[in-house]
Protein backbone atom coordinates (compact mmCIF):
# COMPACT_ATOMS: atom_id res chain seq x y z
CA UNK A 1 -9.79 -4.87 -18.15
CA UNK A 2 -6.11 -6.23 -17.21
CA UNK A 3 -3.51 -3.78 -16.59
CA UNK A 4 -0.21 -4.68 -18.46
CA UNK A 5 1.24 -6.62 -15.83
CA UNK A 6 -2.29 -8.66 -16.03
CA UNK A 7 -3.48 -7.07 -12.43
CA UNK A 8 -7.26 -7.05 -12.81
CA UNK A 9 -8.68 -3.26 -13.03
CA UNK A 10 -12.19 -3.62 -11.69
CA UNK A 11 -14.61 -2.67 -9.39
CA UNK A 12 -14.18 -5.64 -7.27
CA UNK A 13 -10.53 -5.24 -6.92
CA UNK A 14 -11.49 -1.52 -5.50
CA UNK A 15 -13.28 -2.41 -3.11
CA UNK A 16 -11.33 -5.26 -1.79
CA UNK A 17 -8.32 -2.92 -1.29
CA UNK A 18 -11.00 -0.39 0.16
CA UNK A 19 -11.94 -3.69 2.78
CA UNK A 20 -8.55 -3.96 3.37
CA UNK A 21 -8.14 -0.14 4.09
CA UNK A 22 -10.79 0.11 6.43
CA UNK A 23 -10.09 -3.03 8.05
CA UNK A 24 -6.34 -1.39 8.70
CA UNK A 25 -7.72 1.98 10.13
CA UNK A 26 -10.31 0.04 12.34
CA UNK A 27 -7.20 -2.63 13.92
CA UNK A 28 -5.27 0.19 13.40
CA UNK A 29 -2.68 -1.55 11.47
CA UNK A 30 0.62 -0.39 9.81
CA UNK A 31 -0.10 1.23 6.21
CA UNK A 32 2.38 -1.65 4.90
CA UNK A 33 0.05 -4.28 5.92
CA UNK A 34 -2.33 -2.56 3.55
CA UNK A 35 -0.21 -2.43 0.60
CA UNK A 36 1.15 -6.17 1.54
CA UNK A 37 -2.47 -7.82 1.84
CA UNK A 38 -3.23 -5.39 -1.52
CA UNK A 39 -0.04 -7.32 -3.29
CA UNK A 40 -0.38 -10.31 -2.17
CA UNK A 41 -3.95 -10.34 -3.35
CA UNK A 42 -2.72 -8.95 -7.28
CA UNK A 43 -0.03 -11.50 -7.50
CA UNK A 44 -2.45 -14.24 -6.56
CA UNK A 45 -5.36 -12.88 -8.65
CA UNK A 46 -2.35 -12.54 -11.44
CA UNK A 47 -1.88 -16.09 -11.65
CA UNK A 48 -5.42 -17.65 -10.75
CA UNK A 49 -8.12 -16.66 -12.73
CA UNK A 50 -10.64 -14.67 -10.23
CA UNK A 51 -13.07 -13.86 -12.58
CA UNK A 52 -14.61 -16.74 -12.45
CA UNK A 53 -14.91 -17.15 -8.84
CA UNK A 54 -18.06 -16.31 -6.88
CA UNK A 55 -18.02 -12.48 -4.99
CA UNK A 56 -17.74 -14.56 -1.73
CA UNK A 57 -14.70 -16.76 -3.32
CA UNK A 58 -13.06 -13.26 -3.93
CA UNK A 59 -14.21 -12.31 -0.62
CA UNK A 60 -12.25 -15.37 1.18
CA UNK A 61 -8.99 -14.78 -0.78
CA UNK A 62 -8.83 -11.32 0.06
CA UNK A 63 -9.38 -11.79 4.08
CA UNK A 64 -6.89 -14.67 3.44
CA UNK A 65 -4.24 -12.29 2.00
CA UNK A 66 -4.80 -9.19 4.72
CA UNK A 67 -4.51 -12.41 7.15
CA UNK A 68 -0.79 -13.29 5.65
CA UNK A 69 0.30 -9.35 5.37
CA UNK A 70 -0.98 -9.39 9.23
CA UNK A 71 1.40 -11.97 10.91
CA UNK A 72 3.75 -11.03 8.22
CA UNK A 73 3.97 -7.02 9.25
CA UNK A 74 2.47 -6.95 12.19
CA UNK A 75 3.64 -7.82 16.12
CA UNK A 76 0.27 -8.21 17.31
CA UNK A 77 -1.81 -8.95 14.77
CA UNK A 78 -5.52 -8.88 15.39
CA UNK A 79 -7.20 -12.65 15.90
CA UNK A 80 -8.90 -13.55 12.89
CA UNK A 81 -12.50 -14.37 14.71
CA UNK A 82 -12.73 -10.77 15.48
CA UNK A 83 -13.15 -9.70 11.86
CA UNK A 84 -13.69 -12.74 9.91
CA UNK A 85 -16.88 -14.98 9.65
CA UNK A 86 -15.31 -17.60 8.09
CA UNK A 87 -12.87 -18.82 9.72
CA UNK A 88 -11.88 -22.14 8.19
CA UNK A 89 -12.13 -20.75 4.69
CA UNK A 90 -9.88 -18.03 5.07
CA UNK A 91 -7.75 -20.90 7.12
CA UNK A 92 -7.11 -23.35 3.78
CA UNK A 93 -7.09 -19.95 1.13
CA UNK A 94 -4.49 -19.40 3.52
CA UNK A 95 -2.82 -22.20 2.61
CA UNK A 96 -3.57 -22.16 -1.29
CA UNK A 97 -2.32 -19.00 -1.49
CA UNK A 98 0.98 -19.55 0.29
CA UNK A 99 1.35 -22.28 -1.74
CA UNK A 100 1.13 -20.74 -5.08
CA UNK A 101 2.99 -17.46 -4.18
CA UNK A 102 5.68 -19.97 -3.07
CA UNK A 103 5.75 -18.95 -0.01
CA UNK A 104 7.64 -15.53 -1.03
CA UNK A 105 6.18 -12.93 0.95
CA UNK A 106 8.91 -10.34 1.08
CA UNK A 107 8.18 -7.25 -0.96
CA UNK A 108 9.39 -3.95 -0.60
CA UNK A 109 5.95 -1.60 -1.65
CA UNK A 110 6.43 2.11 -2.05
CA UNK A 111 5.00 2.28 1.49
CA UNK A 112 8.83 1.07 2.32
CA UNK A 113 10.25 3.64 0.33
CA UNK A 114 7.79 6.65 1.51
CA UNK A 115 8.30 5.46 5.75
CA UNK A 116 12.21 5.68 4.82
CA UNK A 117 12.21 8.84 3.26
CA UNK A 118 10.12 10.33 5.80
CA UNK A 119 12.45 9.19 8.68
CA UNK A 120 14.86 11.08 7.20
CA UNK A 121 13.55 13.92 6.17
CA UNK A 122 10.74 15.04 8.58
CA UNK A 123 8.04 17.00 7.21
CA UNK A 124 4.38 18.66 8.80
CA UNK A 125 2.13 16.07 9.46
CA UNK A 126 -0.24 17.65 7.15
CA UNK A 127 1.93 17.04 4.34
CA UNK A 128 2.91 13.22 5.02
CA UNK A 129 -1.09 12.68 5.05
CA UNK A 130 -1.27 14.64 1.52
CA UNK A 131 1.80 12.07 0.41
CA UNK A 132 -0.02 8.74 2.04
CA UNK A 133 -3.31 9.77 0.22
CA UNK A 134 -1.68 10.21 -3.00
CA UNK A 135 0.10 6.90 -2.51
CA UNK A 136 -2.90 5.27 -1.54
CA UNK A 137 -4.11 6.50 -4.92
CA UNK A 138 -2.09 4.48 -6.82
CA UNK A 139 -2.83 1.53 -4.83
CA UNK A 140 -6.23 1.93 -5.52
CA UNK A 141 -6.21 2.63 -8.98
CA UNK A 142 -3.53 -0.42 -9.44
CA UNK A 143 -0.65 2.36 -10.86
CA UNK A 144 1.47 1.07 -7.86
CA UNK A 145 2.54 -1.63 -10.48
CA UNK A 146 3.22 1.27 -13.14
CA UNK A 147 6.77 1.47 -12.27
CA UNK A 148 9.01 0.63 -9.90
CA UNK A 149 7.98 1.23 -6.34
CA UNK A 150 11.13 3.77 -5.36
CA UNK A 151 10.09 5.85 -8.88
CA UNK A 152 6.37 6.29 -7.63
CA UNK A 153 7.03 7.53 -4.37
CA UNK A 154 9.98 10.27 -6.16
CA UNK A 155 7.08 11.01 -8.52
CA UNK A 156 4.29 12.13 -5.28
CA UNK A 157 7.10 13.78 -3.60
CA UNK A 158 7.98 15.93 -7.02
CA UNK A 159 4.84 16.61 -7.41
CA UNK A 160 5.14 18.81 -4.37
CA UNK A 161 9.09 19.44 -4.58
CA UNK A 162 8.25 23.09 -6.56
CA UNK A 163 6.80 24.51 -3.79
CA UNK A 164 9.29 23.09 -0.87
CA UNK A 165 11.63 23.97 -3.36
CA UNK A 166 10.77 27.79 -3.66
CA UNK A 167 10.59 27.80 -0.48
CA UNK A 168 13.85 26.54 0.84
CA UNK A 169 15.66 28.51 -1.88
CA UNK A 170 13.84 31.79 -0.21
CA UNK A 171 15.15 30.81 3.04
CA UNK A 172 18.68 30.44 1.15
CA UNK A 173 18.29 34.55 -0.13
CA UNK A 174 17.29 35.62 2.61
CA UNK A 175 20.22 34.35 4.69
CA UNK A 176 22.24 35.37 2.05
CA UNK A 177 20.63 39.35 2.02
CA UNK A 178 21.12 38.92 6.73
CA UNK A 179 24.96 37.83 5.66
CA UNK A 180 25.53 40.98 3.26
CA UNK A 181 23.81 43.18 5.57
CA UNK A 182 25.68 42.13 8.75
């Protein structure tokens, strides 16, 4: 199935963002590497057709594209022998890829918009996790591409808003019922 952009919905494309996901959490890497190497890899799959490549041709492309979000995001980006077998594969995708996307690698991914907003407005660390998970949902499920990427983050923090909502507002009373008692 294509989603209406033409991103390919499959298994495959699951677990290659799941690769990339656990490759980030092993190196430790930034959660916008993950959503660059997961774009990168869309908007390359988007124009070549992947279905017709072998798992291990999909498997090379992907490693190439967590490679380019890596030196593009990251200061010290992991070598690539220490997680990738084939070296001179992922090497030339490397170069196929940058080719084709033009060598336009800037992209601000809801990952932007979600660090920004939580810089300024600080929240329990409990509750940033519960917004990165739902996030990473969308990734998954290829949604991110639903909308625009500033619309999907306001959409997983409304989901919650309700609640911080009530509860700022009973903060507001009850200074309110302190100020008419004093």
């Amino acid at each position: 199935k294509k989603h209406k952009k033409g991103i390919l919905k499959s298994t495959k494309r699951v677990k290659i963002v799941e690769f990339f996901g656990e490759l980030c959490t092993k190196y430790r890497l930034r959660k916008k590497t993950l959503f660059l190497a997961t774009h990168y890899y869309d908007q390359y799959s988007q124009r070549k057709s992947m279905t017709v490549l072998s798992s291990e041709k999909q498997a090379v492309v992907a490693q190439a594209c967590l490679f380019i979000a890596m030196k593009f995001e990251e200061i010290y980006p992991p070598q690539l022998k220490t997680w990738c077998s084939s070296i001179e594969e992922v090497v030339k995708a490397e170069a196929l890829i940058l080719k084709d996307l033009n060598f336009r690698l800037s992209y601000t991914s809801a990952q932007h918009y979600l660090e920004l907003y939580l810089s300024k407005h600080p929240v329990e660390n409990s509750q940033k996790q519960l917004y990165q998970c739902i996030l990473e949902l969308f990734l998954v499920t290829g949604r991110i591409y639903e909308d625009h990427p500033l619309r999907i983050v306001q959409n997983v923090l409304d989901s919650f808003r309700p609640t911080l909502f009530l509860e700022s507002h009973l903060v507001e009373v009850d200074r309110s019922i302190k100020q008419l008692i004093l």
